[in-house]
Every structure is written in structure tokens, then in C-alpha cells.
C-alpha atoms as a PDB file:
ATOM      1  CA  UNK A   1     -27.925-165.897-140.259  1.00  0.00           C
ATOM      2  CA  UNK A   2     -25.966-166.092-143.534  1.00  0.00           C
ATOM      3  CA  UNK A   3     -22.463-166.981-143.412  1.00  0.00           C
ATOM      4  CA  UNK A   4     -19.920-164.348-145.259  1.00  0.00           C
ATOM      5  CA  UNK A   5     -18.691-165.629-148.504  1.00  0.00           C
ATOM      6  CA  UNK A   6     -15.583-164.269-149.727  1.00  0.00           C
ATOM      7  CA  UNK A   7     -15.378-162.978-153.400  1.00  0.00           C
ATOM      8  CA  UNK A   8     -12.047-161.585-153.953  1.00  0.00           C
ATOM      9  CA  UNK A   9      -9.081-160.196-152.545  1.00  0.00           C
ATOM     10  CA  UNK A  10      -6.447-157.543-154.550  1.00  0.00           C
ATOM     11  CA  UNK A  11      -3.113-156.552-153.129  1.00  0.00           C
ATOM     12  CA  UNK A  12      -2.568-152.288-152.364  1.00  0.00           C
ATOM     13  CA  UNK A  13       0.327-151.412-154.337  1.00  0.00           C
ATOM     14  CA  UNK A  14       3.583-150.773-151.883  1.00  0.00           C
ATOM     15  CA  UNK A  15       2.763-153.297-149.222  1.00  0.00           C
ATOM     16  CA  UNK A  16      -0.225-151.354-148.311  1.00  0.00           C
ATOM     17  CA  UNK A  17      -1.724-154.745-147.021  1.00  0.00           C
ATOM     18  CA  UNK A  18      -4.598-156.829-148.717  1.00  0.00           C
ATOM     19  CA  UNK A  19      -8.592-156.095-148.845  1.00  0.00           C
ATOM     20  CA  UNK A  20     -10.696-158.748-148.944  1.00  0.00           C
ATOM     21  CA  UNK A  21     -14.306-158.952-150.205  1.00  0.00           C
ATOM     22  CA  UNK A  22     -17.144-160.701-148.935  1.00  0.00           C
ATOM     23  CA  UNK A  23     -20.877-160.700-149.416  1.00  0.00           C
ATOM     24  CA  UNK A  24     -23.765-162.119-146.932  1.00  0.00           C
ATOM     25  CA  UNK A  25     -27.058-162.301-148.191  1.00  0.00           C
ATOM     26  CA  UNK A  26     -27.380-158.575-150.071  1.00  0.00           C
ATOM     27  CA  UNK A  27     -25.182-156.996-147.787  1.00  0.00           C
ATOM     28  CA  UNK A  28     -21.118-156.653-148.719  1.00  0.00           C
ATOM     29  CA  UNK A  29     -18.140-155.471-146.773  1.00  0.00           C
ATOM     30  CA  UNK A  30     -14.660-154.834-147.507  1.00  0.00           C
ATOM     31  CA  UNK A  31     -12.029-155.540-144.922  1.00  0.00           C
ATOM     32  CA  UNK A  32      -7.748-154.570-144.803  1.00  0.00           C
ATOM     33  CA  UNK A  33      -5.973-157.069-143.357  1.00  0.00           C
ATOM     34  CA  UNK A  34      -4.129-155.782-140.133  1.00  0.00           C
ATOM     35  CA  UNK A  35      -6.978-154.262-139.219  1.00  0.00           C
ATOM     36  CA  UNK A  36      -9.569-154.705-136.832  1.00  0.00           C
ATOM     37  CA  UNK A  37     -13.007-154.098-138.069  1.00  0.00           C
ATOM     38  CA  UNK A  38     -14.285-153.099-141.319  1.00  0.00           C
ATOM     39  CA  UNK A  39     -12.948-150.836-144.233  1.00  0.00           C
ATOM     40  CA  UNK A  40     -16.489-150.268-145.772  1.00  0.00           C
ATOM     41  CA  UNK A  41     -19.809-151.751-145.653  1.00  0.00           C
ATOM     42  CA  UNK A  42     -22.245-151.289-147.944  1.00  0.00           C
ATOM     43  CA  UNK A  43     -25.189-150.372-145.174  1.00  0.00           C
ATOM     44  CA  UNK A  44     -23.674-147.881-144.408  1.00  0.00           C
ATOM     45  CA  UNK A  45     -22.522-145.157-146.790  1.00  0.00           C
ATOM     46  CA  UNK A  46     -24.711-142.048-145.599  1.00  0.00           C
ATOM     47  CA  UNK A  47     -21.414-139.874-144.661  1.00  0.00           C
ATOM     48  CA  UNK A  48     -20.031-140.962-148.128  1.00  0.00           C
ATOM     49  CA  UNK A  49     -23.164-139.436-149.724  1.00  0.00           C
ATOM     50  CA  UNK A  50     -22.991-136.099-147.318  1.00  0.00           C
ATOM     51  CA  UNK A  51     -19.624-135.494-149.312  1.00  0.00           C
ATOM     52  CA  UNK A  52     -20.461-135.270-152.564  1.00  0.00           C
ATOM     53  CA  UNK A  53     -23.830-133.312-151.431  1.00  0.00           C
ATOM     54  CA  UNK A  54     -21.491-130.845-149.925  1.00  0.00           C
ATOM     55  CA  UNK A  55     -19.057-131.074-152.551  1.00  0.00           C
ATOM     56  CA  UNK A  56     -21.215-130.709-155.269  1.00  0.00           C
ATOM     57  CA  UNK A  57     -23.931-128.093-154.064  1.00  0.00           C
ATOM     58  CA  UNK A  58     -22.433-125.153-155.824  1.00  0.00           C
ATOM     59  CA  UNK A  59     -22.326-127.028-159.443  1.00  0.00           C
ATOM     60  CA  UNK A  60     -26.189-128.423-159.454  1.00  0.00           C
ATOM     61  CA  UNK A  61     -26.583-126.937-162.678  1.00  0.00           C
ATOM     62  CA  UNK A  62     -23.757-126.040-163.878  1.00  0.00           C
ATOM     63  CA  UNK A  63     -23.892-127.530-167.662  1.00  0.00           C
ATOM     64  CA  UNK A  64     -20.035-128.167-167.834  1.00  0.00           C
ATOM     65  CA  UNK A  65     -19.370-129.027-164.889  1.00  0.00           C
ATOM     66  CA  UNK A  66     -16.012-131.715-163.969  1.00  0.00           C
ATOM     67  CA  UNK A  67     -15.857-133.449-160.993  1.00  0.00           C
ATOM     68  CA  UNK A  68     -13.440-135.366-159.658  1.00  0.00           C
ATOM     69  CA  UNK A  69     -13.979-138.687-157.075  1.00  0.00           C
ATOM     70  CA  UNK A  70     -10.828-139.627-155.619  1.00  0.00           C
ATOM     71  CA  UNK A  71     -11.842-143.405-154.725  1.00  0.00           C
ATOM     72  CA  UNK A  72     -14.197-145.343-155.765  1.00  0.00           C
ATOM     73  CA  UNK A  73     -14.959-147.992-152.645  1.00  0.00           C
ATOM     74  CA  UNK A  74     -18.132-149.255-153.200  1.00  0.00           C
ATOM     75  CA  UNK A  75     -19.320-146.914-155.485  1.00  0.00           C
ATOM     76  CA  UNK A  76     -21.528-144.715-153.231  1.00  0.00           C
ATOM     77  CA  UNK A  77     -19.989-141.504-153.244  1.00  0.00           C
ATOM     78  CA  UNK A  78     -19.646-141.536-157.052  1.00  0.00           C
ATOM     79  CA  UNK A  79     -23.333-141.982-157.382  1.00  0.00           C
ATOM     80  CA  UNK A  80     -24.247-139.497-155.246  1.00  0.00           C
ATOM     81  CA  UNK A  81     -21.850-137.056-157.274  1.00  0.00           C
ATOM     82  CA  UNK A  82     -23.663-138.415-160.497  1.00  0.00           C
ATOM     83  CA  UNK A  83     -27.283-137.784-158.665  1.00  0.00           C
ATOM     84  CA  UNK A  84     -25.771-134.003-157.502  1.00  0.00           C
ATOM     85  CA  UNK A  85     -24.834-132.672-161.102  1.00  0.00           C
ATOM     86  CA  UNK A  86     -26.652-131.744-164.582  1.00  0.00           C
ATOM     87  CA  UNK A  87     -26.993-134.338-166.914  1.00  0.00           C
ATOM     88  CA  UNK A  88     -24.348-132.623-168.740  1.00  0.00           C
ATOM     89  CA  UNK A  89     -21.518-132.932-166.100  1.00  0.00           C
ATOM     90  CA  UNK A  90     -18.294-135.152-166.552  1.00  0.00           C
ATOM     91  CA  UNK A  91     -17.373-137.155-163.576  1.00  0.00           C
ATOM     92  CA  UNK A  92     -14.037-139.010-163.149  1.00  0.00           C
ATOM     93  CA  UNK A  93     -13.519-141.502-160.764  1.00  0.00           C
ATOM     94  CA  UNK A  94      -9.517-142.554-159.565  1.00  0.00           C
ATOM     95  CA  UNK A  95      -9.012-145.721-158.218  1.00  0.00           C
ATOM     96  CA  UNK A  96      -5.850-147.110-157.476  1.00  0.00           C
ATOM     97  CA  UNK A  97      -6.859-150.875-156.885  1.00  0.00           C
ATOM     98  CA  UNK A  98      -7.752-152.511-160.317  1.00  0.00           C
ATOM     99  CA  UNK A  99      -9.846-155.015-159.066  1.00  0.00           C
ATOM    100  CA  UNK A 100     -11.843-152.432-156.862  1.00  0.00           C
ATOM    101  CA  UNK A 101     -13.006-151.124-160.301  1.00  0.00           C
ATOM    102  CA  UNK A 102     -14.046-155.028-161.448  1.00  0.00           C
ATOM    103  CA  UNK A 103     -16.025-155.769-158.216  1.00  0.00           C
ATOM    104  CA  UNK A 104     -17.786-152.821-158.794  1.00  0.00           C
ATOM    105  CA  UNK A 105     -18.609-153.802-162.504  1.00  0.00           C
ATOM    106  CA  UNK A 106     -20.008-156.908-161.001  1.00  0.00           C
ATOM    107  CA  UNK A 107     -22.553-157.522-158.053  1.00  0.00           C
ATOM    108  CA  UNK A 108     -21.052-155.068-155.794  1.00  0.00           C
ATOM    109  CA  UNK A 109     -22.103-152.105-158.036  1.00  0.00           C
ATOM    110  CA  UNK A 110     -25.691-152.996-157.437  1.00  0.00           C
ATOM    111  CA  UNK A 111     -25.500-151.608-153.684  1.00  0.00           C
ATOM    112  CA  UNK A 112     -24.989-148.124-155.683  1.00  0.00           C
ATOM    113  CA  UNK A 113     -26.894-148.392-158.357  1.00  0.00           C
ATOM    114  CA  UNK A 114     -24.247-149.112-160.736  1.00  0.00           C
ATOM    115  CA  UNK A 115     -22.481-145.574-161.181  1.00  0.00           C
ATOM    116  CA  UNK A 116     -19.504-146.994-163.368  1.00  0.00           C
ATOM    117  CA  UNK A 117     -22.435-147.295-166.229  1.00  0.00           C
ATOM    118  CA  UNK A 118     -23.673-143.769-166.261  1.00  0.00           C
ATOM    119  CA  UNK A 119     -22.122-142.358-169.264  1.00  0.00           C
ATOM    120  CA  UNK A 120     -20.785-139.372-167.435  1.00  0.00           C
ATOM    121  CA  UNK A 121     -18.417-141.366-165.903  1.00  0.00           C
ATOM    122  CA  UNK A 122     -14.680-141.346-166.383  1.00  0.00           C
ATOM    123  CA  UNK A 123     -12.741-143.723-164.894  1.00  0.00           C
ATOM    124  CA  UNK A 124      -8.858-142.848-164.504  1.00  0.00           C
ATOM    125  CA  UNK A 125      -7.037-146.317-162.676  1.00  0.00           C
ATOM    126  CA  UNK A 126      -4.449-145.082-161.133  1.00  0.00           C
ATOM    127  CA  UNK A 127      -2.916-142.595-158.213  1.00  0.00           C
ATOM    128  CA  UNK A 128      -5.395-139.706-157.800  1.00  0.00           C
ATOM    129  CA  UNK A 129      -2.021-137.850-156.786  1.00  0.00           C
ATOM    130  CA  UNK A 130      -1.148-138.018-160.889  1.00  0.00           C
ATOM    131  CA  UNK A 131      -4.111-136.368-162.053  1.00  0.00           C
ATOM    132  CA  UNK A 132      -2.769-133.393-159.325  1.00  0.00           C
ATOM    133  CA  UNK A 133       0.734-133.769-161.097  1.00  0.00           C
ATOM    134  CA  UNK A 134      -0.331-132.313-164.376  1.00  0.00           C
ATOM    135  CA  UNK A 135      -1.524-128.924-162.689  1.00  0.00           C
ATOM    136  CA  UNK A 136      -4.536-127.967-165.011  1.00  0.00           C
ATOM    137  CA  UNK A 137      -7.281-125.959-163.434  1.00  0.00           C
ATOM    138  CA  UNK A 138     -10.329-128.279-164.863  1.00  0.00           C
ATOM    139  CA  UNK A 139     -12.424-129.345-161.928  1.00  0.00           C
ATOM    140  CA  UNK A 140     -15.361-127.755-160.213  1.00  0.00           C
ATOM    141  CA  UNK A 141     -15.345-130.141-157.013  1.00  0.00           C
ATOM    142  CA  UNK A 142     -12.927-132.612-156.408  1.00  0.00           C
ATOM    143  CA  UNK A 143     -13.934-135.387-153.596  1.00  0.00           C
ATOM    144  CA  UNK A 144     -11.369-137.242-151.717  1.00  0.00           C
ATOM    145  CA  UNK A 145     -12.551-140.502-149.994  1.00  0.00           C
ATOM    146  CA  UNK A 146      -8.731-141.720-150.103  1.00  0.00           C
ATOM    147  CA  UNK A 147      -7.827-143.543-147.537  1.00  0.00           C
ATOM    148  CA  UNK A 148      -9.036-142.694-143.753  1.00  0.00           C
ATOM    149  CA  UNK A 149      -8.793-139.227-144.260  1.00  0.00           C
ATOM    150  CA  UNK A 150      -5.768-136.969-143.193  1.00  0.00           C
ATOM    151  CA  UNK A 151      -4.792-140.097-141.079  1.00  0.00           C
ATOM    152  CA  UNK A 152      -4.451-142.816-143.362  1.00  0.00           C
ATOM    153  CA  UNK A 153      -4.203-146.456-142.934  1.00  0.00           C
ATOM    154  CA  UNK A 154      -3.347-148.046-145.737  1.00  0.00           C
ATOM    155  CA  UNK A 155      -0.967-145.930-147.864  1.00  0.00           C
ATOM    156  CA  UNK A 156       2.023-143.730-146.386  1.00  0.00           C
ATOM    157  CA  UNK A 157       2.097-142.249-149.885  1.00  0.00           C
ATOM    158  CA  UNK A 158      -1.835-141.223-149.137  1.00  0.00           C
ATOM    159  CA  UNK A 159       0.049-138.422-146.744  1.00  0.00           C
ATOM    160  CA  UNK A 160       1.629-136.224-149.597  1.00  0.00           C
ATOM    161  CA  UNK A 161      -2.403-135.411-150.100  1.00  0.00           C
ATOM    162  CA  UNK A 162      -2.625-133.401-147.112  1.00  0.00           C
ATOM    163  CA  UNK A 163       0.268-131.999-146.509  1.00  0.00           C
ATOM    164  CA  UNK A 164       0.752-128.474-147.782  1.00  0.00           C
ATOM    165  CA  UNK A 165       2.572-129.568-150.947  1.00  0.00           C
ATOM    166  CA  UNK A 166      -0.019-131.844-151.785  1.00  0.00           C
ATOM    167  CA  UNK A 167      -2.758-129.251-150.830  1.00  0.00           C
ATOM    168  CA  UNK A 168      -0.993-126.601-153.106  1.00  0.00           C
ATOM    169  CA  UNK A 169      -1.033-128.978-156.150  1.00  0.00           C
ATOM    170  CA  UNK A 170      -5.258-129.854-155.775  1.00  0.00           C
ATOM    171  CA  UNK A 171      -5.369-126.130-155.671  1.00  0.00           C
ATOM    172  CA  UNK A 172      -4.057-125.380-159.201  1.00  0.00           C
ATOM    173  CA  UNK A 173      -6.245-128.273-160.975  1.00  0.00           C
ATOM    174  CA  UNK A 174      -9.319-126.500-159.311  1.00  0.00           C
ATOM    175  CA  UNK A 175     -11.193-123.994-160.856  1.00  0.00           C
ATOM    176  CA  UNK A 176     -11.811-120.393-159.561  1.00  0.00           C
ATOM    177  CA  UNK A 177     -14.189-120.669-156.621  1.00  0.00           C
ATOM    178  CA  UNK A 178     -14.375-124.342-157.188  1.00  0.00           C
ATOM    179  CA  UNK A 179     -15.114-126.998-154.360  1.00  0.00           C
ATOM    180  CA  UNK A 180     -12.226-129.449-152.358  1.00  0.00           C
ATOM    181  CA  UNK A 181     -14.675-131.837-150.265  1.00  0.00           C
ATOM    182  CA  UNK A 182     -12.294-134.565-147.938  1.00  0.00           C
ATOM    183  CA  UNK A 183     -13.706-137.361-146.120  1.00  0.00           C
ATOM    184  CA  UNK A 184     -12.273-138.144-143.006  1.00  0.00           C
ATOM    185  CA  UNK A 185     -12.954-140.191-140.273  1.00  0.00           C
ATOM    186  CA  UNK A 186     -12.382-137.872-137.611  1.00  0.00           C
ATOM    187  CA  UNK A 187     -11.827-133.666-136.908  1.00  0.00           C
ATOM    188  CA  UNK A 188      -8.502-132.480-137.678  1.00  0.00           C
ATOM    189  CA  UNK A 189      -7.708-129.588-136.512  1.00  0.00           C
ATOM    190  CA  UNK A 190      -3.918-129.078-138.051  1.00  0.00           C
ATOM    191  CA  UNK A 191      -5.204-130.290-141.429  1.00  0.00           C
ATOM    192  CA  UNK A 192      -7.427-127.049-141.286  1.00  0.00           C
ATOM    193  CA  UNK A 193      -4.633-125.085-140.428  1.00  0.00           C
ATOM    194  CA  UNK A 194      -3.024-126.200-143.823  1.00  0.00           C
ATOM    195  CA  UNK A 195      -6.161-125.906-145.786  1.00  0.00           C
ATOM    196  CA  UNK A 196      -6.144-121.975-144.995  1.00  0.00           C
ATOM    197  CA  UNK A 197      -2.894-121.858-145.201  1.00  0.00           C
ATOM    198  CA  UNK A 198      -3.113-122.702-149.360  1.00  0.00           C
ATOM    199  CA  UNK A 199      -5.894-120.269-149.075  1.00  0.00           C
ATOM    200  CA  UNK A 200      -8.729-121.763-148.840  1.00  0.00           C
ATOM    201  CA  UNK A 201     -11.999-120.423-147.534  1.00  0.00           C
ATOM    202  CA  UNK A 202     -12.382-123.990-145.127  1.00  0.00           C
ATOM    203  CA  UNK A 203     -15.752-125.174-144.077  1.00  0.00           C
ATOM    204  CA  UNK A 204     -15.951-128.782-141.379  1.00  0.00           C
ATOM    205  CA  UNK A 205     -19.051-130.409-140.919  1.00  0.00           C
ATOM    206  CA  UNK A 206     -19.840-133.343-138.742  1.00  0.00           C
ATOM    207  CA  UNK A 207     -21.913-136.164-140.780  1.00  0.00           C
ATOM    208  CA  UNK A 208     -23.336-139.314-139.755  1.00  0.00           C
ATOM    209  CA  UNK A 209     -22.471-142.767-141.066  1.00  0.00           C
ATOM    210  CA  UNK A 210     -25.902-143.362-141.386  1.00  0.00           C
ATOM    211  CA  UNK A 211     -29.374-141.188-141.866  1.00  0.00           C
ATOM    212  CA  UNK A 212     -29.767-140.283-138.019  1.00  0.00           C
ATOM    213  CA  UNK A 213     -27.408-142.690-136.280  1.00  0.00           C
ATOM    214  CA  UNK A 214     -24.210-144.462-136.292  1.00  0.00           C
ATOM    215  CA  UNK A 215     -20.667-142.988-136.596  1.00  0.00           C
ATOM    216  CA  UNK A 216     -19.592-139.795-136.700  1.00  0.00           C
ATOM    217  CA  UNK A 217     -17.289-138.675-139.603  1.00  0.00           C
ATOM    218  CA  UNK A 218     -15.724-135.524-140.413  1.00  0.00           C
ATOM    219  CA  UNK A 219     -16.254-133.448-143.997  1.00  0.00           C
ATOM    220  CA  UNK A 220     -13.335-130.736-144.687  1.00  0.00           C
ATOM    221  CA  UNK A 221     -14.985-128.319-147.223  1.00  0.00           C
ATOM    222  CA  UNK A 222     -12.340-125.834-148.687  1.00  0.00           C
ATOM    223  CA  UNK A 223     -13.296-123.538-151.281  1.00  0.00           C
ATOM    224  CA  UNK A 224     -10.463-121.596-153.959  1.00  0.00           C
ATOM    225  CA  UNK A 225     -11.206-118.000-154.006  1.00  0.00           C
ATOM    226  CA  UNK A 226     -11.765-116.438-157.259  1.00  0.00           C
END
């Protein structure tokens, strides 16, 4: 078997620990130190897929669409939200981690297809929790694959996302009737209680990690009423 060889490590802003980024053969994973097991893997992406499916259903040809991809990772649910939407779309893409966004302009973006070169992408570096700051209503879905979910593990500051505060603030930079799709790696069932309580319409599916097998991971689908 191939050994792992490393190909980069970048710091998380506030002593949110280190990820480190190897590559065996054509497969690549992404680990956090302090952590036991991998952050991402790029076999396995099929629940990161599932959310911008779900996200994105209601926008499949919508001609203006705007969608918004709150972490990039390894790419995969960007290019799904790219594959989901009319060649007219916009889709921005936040990443916090600057040299996420290089690996994925190098070999790692292969494992997606290299999404960061479709000219509908829009790539904001930065805190996704800005872009919520400035309280314009100009998305149609907005995907969050921050973090672990509702129960992060590598940002405290991750938290103001889902609580209701945070919650509130997606709302108003969604459009009427328009899509919030979290990943998460397990149910939550006090994060749904928030979700309604900003008024959302809240959907949860259960996805697999991969097409038939692996993991189970959770999908929060909240839609704004008109």
C-alpha cells in the first residue's frame, strides 16, 4: 500500500488547531490535530453532495439564481451546487482557511472536478458569519458545511451560526421562500427547535456518507416563508 505523503498544513484562525493534508496514491484526506480520525476524505463525499441536492432542488432553473456554500473542504459540495443550478446561477463559496482555497487550486481540486474554475464561482475568503453581517436578502439557498454541524469542533465562534441570533441573521440575507441546507454530523433535535423558532418551515433528512453505505449524517433543510 502507498504510504501518506503530507502536502501542507494551515493554522485555523483563533487557536482552532492545525489541518494537515496528505495524499496516497489518488486518494486525499484532511486531518485536525487533536482529533482522532479524519476531518474529510475525498472517497467519501456522498452526504456532502445530498446537501446541495437538497439545497438546491427548488432553484434548478432558476436563471438568477445566488447560492451561497459556506465551506469549501475539498470542493465537493460546491460542485454539486454548480452541477444543481442553470448555467446562469452565481455561486459563492466562503472559506475561512486561505490555504484551503490554494490546495484546492492545485491537485486536490481534481477529486471534484475543479469547481473553483467554473466561472460561476465566487469565492469570498473569509468568515461566512460576515457575509450574514451585511443583512441583504440575495440568496436562493445558502449551504453550510461549517464545521461539524451544530456541534462544532474546531471553531467556538462556529456556534453564533446556530444559535437563534445567528439563525435570525441567515434569515434576512435569504430570499422569500428561499432554501437554508446545514450539514451536520448527527440529528439535533434543539437546533430544530431554533430553526422554527426564526420561522422556518424545517425539513431533516438522514444521508449517507457514501452511495448506499457508510456513515450516517444529518441534513437540516429550513425553508423562509414568503
Amino acid at each position: 500500500m502507498n504510504p501518506w505523503v503530507e502536502l501542507g498544513r494551515a493554522s485555523i484562525p483563533n487557536d482552532g488547531g492545525e489541518l494537515k493534508l496528505s495524499q496516497r496514491g489518488e486518494e486525499f484526506s484532511i486531518r485536525l490535530s487533536g482529533v482522532r480520525g479524519e476531518l474529510m476524505n475525498s472517497r467519501v463525499h456522498g452526504s456532502e453532495e445530498s446537501l446541495s441536492e437538497l439545497g438546491c432542488a427548488h432553484i434548478t432553473t432558476k436563471a438568477d439564481a445566488h447560492v451561497l456554500v459556506g465551506g469549501l473542504g475539498m470542493g465537493f459540495t460546491l460542485a454539486a451546487a454548480l452541477k444543481a443550478v442553470p448555467s446562469t446561477a452565481k455561486v459563492s463559496v466562503a472559506e475561512l482557511i486561505p490555504e484551503v482555497v490554494e490546495w484546492n487550486k492545485g491537485d486536490l481540486g481534481a477529486c471534484a472536478n475543479r469547481p473553483l474554475d467554473d466561472a460561476r464561482t465566487h469565492v469570498c475568503l473569509g468568515d461566512v458569519a460576515e457575509l450574514f453581517a451585511q443583512g441583504e436578502a440575495k440568496y436562493d439557498a445558502i449551504l453550510l458545511d461549517v464545521d461539524n454541524g451544530p456541534e462544532g469542533l474546531t471553531q467556538t465562534e462556529n456556534h453564533w451560526l446556530y444559535s437563534e441570533k445567528g439563525i435570525r441573521a441567515i434569515s434576512r440575507t435569504l430570499r422569500p421562500e428561499g432554501m437554508l441546507a446545514i450539514w451536520s454530523a448527527g440529528p439535533d433535535p434543539l437546533f430544530v427547535i431554533r430553526l422554527k423558532k426564526a420561522k422556518f418551515q424545517v425539513t431533516v433528512r438522514t444521508v449517507r456518507a457514501r452511495p448506499g453505505k457508510g456513515s450516517y449524517h444529518t441534513i437540516f433543510l429550513a425553508k423562509k416563508r414568503a
